[in-house]
PDB file of N, CA and C in Angstrom:
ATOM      1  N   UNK A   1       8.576  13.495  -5.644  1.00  0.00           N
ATOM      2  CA  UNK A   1       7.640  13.131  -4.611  1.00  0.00           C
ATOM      3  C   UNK A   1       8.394  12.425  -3.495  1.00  0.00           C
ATOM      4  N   UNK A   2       7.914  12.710  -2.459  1.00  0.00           N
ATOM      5  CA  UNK A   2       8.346  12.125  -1.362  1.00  0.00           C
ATOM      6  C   UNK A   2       7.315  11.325  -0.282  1.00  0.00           C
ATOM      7  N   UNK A   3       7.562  10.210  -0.740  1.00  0.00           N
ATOM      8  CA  UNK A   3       6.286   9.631   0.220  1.00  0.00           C
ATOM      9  C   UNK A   3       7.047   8.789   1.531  1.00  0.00           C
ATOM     10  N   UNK A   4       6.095   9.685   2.565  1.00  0.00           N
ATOM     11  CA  UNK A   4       6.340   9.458   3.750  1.00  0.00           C
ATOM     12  C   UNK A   4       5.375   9.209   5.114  1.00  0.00           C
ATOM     13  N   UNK A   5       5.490   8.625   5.952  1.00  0.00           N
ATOM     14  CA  UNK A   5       4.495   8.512   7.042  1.00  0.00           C
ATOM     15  C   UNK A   5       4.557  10.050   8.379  1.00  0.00           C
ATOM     16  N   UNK A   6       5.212  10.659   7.625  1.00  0.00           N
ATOM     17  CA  UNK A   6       6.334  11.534   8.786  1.00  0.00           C
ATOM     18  C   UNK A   6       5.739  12.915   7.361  1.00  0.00           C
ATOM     19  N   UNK A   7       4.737  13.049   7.307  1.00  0.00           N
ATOM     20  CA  UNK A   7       4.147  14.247   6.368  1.00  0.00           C
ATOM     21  C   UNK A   7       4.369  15.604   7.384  1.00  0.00           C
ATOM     22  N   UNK A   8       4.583  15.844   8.602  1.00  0.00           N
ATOM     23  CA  UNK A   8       4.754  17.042   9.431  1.00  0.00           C
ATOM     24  C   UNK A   8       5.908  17.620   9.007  1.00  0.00           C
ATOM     25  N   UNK A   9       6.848  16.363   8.644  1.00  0.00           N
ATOM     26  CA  UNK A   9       8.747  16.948   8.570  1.00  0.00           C
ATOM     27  C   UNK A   9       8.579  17.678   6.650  1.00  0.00           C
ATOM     28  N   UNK A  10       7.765  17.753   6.205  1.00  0.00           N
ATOM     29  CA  UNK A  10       7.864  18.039   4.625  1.00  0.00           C
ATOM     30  C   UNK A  10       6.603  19.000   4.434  1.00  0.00           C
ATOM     31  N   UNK A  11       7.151  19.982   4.822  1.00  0.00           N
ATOM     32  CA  UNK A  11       5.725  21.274   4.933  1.00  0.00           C
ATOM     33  C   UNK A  11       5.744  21.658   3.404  1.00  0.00           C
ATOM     34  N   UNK A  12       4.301  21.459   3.056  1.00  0.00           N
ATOM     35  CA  UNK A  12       3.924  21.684   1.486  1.00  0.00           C
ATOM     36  C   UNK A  12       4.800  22.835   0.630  1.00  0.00           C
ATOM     37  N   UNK A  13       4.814  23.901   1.590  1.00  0.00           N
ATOM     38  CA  UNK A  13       5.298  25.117   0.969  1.00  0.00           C
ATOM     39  C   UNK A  13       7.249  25.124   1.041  1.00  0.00           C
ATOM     40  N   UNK A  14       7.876  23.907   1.479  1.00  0.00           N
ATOM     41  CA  UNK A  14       9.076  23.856   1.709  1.00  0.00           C
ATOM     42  C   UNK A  14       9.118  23.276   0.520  1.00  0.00           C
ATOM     43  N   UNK A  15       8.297  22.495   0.111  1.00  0.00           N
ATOM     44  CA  UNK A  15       8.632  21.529  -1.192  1.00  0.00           C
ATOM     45  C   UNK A  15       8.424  22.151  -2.398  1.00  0.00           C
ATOM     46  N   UNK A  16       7.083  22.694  -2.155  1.00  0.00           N
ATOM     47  CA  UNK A  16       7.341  23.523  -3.386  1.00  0.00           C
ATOM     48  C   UNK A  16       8.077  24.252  -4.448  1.00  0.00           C
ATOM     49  N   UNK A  17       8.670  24.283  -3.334  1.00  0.00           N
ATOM     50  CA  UNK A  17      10.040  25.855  -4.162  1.00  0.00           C
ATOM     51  C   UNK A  17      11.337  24.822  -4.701  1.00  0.00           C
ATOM     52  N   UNK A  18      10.844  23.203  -4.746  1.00  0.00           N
ATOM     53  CA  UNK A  18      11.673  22.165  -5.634  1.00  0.00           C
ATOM     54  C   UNK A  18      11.081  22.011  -6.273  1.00  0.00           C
ATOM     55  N   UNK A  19       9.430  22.128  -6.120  1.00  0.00           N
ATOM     56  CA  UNK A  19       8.501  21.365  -7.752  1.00  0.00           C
ATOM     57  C   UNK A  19       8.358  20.135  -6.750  1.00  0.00           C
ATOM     58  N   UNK A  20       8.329  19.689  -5.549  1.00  0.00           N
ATOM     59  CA  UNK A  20       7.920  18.393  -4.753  1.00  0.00           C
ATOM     60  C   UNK A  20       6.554  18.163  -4.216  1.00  0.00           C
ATOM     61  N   UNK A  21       6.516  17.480  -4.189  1.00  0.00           N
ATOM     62  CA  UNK A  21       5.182  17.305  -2.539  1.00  0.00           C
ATOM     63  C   UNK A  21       5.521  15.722  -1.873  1.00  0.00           C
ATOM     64  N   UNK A  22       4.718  15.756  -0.653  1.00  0.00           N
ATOM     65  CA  UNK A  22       5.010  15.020   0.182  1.00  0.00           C
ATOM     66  C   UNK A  22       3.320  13.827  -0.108  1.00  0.00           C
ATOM     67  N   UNK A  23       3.687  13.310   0.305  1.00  0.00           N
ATOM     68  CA  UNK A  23       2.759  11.891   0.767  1.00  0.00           C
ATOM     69  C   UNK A  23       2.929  10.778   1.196  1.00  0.00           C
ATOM     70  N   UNK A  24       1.535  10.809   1.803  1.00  0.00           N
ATOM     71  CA  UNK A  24       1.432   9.485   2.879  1.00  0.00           C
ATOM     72  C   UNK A  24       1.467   8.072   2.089  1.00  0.00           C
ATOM     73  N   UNK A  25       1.976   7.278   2.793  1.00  0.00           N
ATOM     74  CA  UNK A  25       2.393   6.116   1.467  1.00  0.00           C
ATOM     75  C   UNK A  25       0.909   5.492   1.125  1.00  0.00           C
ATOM     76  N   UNK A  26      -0.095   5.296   2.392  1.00  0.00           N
ATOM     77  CA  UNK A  26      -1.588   4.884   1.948  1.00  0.00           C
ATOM     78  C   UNK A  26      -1.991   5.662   1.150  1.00  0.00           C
ATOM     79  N   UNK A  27      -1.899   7.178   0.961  1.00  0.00           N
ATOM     80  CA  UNK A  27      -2.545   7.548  -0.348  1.00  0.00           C
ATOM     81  C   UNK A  27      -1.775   7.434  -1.734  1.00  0.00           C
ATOM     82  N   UNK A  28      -0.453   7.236  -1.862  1.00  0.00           N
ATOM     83  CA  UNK A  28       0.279   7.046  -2.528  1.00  0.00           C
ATOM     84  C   UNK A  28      -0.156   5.431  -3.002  1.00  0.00           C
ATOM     85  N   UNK A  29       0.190   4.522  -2.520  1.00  0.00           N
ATOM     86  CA  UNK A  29      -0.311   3.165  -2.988  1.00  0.00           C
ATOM     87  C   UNK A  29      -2.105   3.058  -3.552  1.00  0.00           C
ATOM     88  N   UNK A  30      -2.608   3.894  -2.511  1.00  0.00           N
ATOM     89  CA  UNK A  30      -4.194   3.516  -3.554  1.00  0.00           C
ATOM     90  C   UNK A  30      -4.446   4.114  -4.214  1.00  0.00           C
ATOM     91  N   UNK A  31      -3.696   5.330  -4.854  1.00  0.00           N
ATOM     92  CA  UNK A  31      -3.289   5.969  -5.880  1.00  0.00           C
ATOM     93  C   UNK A  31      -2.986   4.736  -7.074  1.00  0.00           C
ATOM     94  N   UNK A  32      -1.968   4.311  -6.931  1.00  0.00           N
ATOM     95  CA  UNK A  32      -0.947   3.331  -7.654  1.00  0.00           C
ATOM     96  C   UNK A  32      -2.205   2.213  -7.641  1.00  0.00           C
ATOM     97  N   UNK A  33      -2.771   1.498  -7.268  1.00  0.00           N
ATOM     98  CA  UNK A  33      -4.156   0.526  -6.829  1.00  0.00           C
ATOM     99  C   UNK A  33      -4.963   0.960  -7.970  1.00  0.00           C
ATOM    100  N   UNK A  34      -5.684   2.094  -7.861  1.00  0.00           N
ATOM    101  CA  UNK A  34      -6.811   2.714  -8.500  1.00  0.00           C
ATOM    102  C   UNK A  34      -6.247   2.533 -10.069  1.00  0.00           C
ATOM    103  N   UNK A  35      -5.411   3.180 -10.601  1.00  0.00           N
ATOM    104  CA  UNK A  35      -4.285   3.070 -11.984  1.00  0.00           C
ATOM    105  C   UNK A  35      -4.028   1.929 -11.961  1.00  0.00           C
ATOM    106  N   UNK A  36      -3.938   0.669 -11.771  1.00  0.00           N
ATOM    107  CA  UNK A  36      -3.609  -0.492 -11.986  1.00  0.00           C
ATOM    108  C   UNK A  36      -4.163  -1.590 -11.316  1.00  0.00           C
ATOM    109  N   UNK A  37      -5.057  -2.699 -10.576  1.00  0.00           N
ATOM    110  CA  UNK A  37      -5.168  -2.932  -9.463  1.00  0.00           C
ATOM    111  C   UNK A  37      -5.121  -3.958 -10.126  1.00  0.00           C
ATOM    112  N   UNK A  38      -4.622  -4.936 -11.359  1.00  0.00           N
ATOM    113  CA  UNK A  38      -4.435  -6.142 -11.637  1.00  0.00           C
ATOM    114  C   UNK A  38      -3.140  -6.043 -11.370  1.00  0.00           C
ATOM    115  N   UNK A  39      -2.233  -5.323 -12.020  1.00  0.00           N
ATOM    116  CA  UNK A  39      -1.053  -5.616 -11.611  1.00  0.00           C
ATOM    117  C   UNK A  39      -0.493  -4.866 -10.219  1.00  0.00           C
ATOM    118  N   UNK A  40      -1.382  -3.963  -9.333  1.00  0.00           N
ATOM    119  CA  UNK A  40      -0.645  -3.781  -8.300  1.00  0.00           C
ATOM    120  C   UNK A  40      -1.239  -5.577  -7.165  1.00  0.00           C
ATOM    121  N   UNK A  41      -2.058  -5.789  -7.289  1.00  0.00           N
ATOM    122  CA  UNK A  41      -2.187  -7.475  -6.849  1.00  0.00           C
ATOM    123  C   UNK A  41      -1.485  -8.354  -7.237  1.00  0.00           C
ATOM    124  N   UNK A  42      -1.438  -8.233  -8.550  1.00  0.00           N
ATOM    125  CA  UNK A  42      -0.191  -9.454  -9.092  1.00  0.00           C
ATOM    126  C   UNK A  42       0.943  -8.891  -8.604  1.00  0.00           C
ATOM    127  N   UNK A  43       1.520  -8.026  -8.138  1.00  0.00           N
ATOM    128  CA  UNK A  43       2.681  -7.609  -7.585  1.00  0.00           C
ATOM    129  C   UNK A  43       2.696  -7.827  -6.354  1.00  0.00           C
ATOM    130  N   UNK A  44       1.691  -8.027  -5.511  1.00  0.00           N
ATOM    131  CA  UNK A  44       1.438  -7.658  -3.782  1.00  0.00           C
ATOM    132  C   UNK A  44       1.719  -9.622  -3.671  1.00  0.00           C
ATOM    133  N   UNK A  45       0.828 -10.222  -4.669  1.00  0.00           N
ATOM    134  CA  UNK A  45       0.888 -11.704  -4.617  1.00  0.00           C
ATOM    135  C   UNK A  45       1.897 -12.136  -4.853  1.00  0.00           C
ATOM    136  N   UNK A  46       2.754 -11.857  -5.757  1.00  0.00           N
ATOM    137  CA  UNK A  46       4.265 -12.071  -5.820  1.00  0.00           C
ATOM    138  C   UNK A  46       4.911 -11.569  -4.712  1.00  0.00           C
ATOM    139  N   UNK A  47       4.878 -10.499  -4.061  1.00  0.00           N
ATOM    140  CA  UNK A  47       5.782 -10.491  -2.983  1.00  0.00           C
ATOM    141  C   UNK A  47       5.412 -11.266  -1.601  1.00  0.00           C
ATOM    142  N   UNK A  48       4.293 -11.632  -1.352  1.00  0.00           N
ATOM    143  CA  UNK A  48       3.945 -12.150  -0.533  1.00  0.00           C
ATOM    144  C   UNK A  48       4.452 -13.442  -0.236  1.00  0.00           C
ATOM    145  N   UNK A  49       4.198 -14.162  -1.806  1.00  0.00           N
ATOM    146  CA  UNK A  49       4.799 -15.649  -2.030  1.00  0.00           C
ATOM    147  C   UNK A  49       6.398 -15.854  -1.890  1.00  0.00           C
ATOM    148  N   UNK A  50       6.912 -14.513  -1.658  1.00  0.00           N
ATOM    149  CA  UNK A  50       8.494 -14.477  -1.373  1.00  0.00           C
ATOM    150  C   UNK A  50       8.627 -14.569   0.338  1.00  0.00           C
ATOM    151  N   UNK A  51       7.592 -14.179   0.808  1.00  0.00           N
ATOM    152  CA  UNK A  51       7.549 -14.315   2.350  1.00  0.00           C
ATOM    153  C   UNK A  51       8.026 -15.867   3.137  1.00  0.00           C
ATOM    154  N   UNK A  52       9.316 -15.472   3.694  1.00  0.00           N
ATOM    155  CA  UNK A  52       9.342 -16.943   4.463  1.00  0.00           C
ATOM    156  C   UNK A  52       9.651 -16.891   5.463  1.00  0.00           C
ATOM    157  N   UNK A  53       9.806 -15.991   6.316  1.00  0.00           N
ATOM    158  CA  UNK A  53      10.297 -15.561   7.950  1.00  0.00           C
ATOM    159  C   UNK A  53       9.356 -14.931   8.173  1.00  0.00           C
ATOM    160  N   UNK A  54       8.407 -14.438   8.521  1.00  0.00           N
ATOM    161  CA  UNK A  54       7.625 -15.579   8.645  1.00  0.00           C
ATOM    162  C   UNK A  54       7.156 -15.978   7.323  1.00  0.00           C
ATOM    163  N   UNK A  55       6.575 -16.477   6.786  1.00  0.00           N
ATOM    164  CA  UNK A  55       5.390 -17.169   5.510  1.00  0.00           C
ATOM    165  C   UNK A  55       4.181 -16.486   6.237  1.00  0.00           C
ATOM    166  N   UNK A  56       3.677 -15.711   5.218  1.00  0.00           N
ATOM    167  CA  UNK A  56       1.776 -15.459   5.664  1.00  0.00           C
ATOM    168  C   UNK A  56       1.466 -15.543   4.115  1.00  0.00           C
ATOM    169  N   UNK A  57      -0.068 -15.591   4.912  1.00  0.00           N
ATOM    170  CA  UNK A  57      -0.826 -15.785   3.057  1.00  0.00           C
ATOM    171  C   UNK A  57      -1.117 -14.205   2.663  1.00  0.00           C
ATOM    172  N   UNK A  58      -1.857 -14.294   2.081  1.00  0.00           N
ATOM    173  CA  UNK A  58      -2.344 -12.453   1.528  1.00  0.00           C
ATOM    174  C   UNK A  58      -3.121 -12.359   2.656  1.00  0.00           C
ATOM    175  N   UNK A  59      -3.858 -12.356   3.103  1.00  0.00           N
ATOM    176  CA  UNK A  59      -4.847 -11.986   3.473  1.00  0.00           C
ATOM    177  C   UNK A  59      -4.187 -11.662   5.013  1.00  0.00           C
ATOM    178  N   UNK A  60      -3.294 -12.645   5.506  1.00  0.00           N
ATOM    179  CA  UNK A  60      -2.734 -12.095   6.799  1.00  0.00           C
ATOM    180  C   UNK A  60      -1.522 -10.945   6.356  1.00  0.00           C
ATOM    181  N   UNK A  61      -1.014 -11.060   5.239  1.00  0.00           N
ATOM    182  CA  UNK A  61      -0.220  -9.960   4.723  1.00  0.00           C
ATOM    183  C   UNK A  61      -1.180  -8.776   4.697  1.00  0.00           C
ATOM    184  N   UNK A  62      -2.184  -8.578   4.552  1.00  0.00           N
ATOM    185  CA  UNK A  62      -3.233  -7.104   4.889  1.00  0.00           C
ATOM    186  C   UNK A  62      -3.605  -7.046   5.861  1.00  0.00           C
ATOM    187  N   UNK A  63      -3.332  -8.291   7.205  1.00  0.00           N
ATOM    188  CA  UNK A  63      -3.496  -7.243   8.468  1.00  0.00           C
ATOM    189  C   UNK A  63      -2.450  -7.031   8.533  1.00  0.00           C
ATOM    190  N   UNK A  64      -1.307  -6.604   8.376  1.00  0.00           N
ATOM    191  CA  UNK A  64       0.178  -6.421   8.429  1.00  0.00           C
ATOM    192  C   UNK A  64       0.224  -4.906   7.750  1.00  0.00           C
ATOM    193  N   UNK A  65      -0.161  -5.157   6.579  1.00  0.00           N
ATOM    194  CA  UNK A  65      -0.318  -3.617   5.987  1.00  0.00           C
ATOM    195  C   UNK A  65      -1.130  -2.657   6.740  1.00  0.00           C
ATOM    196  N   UNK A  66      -2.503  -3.406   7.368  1.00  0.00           N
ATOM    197  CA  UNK A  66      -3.606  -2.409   7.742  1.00  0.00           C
ATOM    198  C   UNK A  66      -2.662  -1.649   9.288  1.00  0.00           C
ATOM    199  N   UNK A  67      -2.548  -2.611   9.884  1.00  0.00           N
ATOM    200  CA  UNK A  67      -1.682  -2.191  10.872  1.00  0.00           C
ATOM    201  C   UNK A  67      -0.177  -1.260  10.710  1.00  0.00           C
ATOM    202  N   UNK A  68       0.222  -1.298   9.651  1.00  0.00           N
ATOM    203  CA  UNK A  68       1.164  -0.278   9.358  1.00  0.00           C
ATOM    204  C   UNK A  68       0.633   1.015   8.727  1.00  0.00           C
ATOM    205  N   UNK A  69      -0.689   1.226   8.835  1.00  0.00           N
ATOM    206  CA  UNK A  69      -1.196   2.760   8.351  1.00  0.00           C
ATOM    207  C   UNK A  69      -1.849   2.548   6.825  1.00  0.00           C
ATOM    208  N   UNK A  70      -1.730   1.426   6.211  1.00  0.00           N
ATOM    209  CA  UNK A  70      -2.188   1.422   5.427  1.00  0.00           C
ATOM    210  C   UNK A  70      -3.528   0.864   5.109  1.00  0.00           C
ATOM    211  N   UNK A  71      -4.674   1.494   5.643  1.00  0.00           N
ATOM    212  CA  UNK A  71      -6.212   1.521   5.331  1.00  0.00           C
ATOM    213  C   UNK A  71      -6.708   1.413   4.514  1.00  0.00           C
ATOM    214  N   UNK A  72      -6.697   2.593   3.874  1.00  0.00           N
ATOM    215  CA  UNK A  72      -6.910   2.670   2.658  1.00  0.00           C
ATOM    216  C   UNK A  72      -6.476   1.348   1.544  1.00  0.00           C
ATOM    217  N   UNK A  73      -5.493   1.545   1.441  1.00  0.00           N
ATOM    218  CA  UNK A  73      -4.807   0.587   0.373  1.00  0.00           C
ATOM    219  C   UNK A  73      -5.585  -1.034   0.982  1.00  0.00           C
ATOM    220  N   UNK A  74      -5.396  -1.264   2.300  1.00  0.00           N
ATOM    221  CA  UNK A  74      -5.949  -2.815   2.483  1.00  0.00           C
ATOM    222  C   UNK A  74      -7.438  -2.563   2.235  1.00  0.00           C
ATOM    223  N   UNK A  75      -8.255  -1.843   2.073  1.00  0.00           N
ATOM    224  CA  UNK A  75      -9.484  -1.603   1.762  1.00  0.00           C
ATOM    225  C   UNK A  75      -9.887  -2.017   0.339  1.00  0.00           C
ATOM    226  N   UNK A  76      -8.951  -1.213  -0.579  1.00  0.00           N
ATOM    227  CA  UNK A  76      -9.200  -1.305  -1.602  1.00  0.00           C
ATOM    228  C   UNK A  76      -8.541  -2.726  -2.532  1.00  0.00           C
ATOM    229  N   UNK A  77      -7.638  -3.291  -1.575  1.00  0.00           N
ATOM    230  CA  UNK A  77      -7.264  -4.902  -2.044  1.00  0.00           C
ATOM    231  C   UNK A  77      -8.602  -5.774  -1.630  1.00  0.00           C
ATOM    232  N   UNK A  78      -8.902  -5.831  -0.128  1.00  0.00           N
ATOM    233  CA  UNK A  78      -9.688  -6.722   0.167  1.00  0.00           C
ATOM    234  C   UNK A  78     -11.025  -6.520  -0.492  1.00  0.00           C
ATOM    235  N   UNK A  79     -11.268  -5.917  -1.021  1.00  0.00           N
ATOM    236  CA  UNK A  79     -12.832  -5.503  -1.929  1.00  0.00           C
ATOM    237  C   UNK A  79     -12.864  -6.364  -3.034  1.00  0.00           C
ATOM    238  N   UNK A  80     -11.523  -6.355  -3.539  1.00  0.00           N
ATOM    239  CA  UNK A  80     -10.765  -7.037  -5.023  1.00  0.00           C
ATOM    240  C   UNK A  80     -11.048  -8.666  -4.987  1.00  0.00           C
ATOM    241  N   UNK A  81     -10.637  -9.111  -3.840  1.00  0.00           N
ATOM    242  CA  UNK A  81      -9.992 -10.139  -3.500  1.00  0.00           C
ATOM    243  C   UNK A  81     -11.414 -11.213  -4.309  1.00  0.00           C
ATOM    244  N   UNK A  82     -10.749 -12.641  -4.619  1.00  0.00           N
ATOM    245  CA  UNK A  82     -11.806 -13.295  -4.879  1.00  0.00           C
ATOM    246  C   UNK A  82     -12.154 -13.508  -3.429  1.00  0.00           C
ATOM    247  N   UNK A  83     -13.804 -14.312  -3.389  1.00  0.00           N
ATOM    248  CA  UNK A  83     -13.853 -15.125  -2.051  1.00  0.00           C
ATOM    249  C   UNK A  83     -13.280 -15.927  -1.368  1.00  0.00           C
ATOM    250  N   UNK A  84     -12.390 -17.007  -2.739  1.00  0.00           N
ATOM    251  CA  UNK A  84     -11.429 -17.876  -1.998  1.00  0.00           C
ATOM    252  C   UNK A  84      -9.966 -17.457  -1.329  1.00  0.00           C
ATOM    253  N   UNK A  85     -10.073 -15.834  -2.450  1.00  0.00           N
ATOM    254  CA  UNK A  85      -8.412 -15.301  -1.794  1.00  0.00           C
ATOM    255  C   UNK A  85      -8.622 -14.683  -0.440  1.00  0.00           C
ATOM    256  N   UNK A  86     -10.169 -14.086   0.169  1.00  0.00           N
ATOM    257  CA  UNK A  86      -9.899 -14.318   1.349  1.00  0.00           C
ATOM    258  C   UNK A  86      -9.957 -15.227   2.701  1.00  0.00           C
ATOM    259  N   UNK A  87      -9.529 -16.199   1.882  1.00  0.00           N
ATOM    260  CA  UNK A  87      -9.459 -17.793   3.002  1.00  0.00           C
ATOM    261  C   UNK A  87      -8.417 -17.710   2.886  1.00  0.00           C
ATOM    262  N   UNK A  88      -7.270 -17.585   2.292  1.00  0.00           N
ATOM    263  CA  UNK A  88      -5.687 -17.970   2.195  1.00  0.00           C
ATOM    264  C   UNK A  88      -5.054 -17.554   3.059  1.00  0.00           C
TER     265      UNK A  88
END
């Protein structure tokens, strides 16, 4: 698999003839979300808490994601979120 934001450069039928396909990383992550969404949060919260150039909390870490194409995926975190995790 090849997940990419650039899905034009990886024409379905080029990949094929490896056994590949291409994808967009938002469907790829809420893929990965849907199959796990305790530990893809406990993972998103751990990396976040590694953030120190700048430091953001989660919740400004998903306008960061939403703004990088990832919709979907910040959709399906912020639904998750407790009430207090979206104050942080």
């Amino acid at each position: 698999m090849i997940v990419t934001f650039n899905l034009s450069d990886f024409p379905e039928q080029a990949l094929a003839a490896y056994g590949m396909e291409a994808r967009h990383p938002d469907e790829f992550l809420s893929h990965l979300f849907d199959e796990a969404p305790e530990a893809f949060l406990g993972a998103l919260q751990e990396m976040v808490a590694q953030l120190k150039n700048p430091p953001r909390t989660l919740v400004q870490h998903l306008d960061v994601l939403r703004d990088q194409g990832l919709k979907g995926t910040v959709e399906r975190l912020a639904a998750r979120l407790p009430v207090s995790g979206k104050e942080q």
